[in-house]
C-alpha atoms as a PDB file:
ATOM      1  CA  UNK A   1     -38.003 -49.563  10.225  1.00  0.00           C
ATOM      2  CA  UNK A   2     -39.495 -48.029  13.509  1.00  0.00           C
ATOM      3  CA  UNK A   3     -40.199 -52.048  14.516  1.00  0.00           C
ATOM      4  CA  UNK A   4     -36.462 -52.664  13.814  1.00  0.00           C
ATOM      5  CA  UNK A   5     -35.240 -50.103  15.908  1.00  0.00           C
ATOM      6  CA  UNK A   6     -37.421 -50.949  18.683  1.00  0.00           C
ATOM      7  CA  UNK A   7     -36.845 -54.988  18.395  1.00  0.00           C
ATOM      8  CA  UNK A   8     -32.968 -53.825  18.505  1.00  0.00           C
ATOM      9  CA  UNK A   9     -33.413 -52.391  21.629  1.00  0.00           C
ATOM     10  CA  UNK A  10     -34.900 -55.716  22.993  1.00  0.00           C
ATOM     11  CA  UNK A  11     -33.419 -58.284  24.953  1.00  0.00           C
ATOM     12  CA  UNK A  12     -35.195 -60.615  22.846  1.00  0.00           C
ATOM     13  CA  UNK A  13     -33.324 -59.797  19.333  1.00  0.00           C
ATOM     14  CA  UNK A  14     -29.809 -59.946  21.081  1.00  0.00           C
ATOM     15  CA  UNK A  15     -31.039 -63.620  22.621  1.00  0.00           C
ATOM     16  CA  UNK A  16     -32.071 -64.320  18.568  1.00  0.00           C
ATOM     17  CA  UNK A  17     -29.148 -63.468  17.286  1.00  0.00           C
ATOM     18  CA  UNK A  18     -27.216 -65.469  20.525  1.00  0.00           C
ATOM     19  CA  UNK A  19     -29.463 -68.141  19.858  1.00  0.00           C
ATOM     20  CA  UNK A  20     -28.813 -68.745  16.044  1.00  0.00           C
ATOM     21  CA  UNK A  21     -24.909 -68.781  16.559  1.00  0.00           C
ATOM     22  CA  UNK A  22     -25.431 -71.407  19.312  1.00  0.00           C
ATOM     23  CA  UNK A  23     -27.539 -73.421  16.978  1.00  0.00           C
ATOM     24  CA  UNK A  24     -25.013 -73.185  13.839  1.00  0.00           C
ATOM     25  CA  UNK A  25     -21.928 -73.778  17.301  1.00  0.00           C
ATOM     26  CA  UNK A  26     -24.103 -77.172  17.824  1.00  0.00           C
ATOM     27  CA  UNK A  27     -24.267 -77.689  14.494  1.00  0.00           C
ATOM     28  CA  UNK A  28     -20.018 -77.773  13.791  1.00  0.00           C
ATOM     29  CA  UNK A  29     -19.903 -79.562  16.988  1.00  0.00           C
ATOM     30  CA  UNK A  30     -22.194 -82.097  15.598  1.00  0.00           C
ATOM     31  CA  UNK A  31     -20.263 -82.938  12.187  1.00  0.00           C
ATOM     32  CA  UNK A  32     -17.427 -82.871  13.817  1.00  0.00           C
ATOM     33  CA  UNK A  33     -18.120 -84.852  16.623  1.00  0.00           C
ATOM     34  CA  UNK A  34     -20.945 -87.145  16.021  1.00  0.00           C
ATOM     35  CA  UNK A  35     -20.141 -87.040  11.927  1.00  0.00           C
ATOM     36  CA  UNK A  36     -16.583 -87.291  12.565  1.00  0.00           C
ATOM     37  CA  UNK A  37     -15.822 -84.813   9.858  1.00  0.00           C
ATOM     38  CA  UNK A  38     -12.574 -83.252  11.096  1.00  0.00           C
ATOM     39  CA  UNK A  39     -12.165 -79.454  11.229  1.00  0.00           C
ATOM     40  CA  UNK A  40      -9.442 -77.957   9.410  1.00  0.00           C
ATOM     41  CA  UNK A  41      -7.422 -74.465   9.859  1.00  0.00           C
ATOM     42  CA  UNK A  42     -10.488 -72.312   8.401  1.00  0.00           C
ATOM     43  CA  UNK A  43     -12.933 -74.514   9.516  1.00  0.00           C
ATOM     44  CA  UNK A  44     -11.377 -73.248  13.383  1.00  0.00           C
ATOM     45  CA  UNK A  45     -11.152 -69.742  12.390  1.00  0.00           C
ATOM     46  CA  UNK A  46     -14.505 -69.271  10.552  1.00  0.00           C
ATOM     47  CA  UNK A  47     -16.044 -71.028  14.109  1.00  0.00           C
ATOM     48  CA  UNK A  48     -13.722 -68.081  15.960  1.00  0.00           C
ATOM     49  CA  UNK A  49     -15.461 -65.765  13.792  1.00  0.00           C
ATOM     50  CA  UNK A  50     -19.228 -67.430  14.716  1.00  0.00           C
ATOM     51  CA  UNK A  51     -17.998 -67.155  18.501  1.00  0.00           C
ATOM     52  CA  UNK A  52     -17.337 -63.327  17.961  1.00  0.00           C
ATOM     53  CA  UNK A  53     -20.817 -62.909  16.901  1.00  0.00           C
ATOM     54  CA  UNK A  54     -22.008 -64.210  20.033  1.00  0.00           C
ATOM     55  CA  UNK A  55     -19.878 -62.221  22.421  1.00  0.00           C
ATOM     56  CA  UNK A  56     -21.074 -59.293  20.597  1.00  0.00           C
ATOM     57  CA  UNK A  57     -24.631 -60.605  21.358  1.00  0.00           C
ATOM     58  CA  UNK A  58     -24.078 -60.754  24.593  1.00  0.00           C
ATOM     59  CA  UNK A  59     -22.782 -57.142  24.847  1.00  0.00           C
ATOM     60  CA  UNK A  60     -26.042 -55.413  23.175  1.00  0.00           C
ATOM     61  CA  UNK A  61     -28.125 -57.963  25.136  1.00  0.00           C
ATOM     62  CA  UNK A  62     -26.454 -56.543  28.940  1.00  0.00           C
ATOM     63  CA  UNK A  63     -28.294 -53.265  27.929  1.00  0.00           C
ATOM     64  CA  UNK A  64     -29.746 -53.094  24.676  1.00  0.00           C
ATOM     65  CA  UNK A  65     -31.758 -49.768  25.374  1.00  0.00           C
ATOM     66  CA  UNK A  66     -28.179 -48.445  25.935  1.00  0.00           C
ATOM     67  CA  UNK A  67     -27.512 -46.878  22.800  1.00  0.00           C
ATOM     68  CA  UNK A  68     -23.160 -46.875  23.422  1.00  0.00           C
ATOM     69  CA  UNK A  69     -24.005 -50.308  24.266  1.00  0.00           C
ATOM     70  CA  UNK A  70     -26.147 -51.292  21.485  1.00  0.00           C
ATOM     71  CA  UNK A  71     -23.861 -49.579  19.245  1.00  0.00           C
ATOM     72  CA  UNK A  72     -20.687 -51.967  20.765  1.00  0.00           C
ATOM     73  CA  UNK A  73     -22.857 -55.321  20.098  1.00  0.00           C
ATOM     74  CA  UNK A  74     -23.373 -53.906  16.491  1.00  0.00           C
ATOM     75  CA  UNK A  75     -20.218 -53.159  15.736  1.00  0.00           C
ATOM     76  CA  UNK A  76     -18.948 -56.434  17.210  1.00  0.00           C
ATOM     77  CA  UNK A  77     -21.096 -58.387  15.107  1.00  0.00           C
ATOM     78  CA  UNK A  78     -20.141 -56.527  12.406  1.00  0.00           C
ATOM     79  CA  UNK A  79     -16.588 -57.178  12.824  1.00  0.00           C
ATOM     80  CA  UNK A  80     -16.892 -60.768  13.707  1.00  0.00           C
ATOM     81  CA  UNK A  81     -19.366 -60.973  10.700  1.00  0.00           C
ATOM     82  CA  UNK A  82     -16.912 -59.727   8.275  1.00  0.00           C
ATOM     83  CA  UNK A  83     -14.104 -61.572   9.110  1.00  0.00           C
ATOM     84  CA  UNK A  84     -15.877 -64.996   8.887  1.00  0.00           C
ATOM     85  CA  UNK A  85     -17.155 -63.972   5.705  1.00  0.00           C
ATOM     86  CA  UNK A  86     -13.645 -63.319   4.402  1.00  0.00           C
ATOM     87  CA  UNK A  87     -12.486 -66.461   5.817  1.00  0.00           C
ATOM     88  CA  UNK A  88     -15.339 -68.536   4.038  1.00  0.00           C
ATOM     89  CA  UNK A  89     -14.707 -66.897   0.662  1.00  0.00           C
ATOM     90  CA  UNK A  90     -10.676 -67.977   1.496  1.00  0.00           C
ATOM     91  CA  UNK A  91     -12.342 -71.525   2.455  1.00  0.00           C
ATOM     92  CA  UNK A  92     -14.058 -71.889  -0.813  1.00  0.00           C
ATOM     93  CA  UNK A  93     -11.458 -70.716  -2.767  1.00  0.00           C
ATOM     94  CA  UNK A  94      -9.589 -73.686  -1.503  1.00  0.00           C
ATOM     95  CA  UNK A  95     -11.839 -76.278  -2.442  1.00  0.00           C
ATOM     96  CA  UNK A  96     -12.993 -75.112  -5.352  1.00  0.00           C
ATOM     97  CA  UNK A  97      -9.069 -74.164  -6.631  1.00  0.00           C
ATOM     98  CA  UNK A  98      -6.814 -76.573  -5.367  1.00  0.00           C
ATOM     99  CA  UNK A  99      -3.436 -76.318  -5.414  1.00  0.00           C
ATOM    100  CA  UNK A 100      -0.006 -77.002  -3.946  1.00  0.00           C
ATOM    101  CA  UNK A 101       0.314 -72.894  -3.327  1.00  0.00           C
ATOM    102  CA  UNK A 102      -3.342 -72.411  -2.297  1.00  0.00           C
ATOM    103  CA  UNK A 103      -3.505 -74.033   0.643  1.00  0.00           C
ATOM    104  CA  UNK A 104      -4.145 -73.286   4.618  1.00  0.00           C
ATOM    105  CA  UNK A 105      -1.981 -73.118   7.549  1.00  0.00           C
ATOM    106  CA  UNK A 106      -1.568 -77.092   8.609  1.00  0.00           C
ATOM    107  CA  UNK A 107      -1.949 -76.020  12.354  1.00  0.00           C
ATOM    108  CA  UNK A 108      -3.908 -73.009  14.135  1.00  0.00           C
ATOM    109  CA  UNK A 109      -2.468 -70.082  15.253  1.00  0.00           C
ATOM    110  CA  UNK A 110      -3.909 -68.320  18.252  1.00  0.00           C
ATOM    111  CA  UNK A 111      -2.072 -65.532  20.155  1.00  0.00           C
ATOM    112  CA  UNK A 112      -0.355 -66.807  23.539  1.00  0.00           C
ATOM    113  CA  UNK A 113      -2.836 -64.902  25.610  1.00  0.00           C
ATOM    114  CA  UNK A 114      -5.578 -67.167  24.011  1.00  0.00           C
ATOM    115  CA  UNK A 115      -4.257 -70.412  22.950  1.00  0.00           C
ATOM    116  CA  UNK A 116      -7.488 -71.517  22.559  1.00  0.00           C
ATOM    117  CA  UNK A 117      -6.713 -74.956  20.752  1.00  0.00           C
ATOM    118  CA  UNK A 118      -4.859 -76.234  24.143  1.00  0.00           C
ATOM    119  CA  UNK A 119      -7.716 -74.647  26.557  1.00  0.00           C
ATOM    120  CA  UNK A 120     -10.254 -76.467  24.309  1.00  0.00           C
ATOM    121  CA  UNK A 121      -8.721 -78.850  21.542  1.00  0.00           C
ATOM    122  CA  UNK A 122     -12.077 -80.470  20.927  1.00  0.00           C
ATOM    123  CA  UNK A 123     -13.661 -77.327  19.908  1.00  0.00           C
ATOM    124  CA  UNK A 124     -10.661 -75.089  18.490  1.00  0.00           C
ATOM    125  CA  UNK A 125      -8.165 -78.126  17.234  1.00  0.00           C
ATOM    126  CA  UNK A 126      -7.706 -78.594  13.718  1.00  0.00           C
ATOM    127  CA  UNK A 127      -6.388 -81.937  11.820  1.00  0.00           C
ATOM    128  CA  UNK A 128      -8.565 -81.662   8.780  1.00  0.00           C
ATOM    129  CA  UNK A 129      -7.586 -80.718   5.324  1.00  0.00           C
ATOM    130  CA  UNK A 130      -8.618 -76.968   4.298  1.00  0.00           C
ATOM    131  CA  UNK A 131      -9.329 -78.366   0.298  1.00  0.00           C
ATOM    132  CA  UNK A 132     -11.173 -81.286   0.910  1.00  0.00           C
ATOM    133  CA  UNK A 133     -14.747 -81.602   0.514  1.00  0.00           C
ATOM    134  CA  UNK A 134     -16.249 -83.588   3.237  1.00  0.00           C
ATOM    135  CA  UNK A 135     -19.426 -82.493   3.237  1.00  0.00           C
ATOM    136  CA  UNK A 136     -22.489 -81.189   0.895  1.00  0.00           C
ATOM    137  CA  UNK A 137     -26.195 -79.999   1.232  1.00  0.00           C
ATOM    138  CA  UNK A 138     -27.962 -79.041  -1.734  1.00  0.00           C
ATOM    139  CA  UNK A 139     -25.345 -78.684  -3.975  1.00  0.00           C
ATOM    140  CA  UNK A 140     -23.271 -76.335  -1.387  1.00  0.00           C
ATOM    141  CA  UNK A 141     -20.912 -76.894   0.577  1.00  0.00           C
ATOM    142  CA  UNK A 142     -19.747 -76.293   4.026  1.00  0.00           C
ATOM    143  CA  UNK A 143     -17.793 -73.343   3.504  1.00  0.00           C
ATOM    144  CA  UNK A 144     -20.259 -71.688   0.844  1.00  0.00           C
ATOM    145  CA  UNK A 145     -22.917 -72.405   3.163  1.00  0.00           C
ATOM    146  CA  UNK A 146     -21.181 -70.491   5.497  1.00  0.00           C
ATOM    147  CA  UNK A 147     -20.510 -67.602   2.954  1.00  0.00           C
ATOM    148  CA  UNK A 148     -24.420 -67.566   2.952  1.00  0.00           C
ATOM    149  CA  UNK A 149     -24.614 -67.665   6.780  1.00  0.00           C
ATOM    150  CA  UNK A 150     -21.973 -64.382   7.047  1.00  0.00           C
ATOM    151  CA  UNK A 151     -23.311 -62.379   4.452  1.00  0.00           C
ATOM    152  CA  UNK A 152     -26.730 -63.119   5.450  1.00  0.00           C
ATOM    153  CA  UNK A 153     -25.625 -61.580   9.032  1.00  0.00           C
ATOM    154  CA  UNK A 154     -24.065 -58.482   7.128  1.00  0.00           C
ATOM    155  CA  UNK A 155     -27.235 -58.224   5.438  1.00  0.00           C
ATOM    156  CA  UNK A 156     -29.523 -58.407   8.449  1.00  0.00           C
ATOM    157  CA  UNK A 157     -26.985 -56.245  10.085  1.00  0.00           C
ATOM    158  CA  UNK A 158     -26.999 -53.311   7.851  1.00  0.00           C
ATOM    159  CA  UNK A 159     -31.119 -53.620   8.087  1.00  0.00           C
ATOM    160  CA  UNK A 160     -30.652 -52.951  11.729  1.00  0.00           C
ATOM    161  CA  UNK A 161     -28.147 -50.594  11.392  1.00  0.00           C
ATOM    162  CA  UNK A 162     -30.103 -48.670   8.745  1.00  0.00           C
ATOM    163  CA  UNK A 163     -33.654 -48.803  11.242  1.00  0.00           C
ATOM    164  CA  UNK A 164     -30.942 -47.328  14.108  1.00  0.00           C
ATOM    165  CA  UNK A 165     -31.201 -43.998  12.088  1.00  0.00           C
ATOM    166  CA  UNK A 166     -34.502 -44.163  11.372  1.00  0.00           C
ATOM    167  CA  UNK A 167     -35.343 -44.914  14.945  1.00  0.00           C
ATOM    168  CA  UNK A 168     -33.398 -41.907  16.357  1.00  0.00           C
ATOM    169  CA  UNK A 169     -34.971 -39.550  14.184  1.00  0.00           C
ATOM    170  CA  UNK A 170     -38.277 -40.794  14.632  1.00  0.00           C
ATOM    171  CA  UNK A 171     -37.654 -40.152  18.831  1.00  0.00           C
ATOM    172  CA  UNK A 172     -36.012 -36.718  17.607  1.00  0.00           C
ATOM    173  CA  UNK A 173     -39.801 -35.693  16.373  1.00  0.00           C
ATOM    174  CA  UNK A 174     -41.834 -37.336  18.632  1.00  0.00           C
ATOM    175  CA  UNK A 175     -39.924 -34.958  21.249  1.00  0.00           C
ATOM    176  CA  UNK A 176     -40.280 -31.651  19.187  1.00  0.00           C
ATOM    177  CA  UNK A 177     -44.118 -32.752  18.727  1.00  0.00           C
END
């Protein structure tokens, strides 16, 4: 837990965890794009959701050693980790239950502050169908894999979280030693 804490306090993990959203960004950008496989509603929101993981990397990485800091990018990534897990499990629960009254949004809604579709419609636009399955890799699809992807973020997250308190009280005795 001690190497955890430490590594959370690093540049380095913040750039990881930066890193891996930029990969799975690329990745959406890619099927969409280059695959032509078009985005729908929750497809736009779950890539929102991927997008608030990396500003919250960004955060702990300006001064991880901060501990207010670190706590922010933590919390962040919690939140943003969260949310796009609820919004797979929504996803899947489309596709695998279709139905005339189970069924997305047929456009995005963004606040006016942030319309982010018109700033960047090939990124945040959305003109696929939430219950169609486009896509499959070993046996899952995009939205489960995504379930995987969140929860595996919550689960990594809580491991950090976790080595925070050990880490603290480990200082605590090394300065009463």
């Amino acid at each position: 837990m001690q190497f955890l804490y430490s590594f959370s306090k690093s540049r380095l993990s913040w750039l990881l965890l930066f890193a891996f959203v930029i990969f799975f960004e690329g990745c959406a950008l890619f099927f969409q794009h280059v695959m032509k496989l078009p985005p729908c509603v929750m497809c736009i929101y779950e890539r929102v959701a991927m997008f608030g993981i990396a500003i919250a990397a960004i955060v702990g990485m300006c001064a991880p050693q901060n501990t207010v800091v670190r706590w922010l990018g933590l919390a962040g990534w919690g939140y943003a980790a969260y949310e796009g897990l609820v919004l797979s499990l929504q996803h899947v629960d489309y596709q695998l239950n279709p139905s005339p009254f189970n069924t997305c949004a047929l456009f995005v809604e963004f606040p006016d502050w942030a319309p982010l579709n018109q700033w960047l419609p090939g990124v945040f636009e959305a003109y696929g169908d939430c219950g169609k399955i486009v896509w499959m890799f070993m046996g899952q699809t995009m939205p489960q894999w995504l379930v995987i992807i969140f929860a595996g973020n919550l689960i990594a997250l809580a491991t950090i979280v976790i080595a925070q308190f050990f880490g603290i009280k480990a200082e605590r005795e090394q300065k009463t030693a």
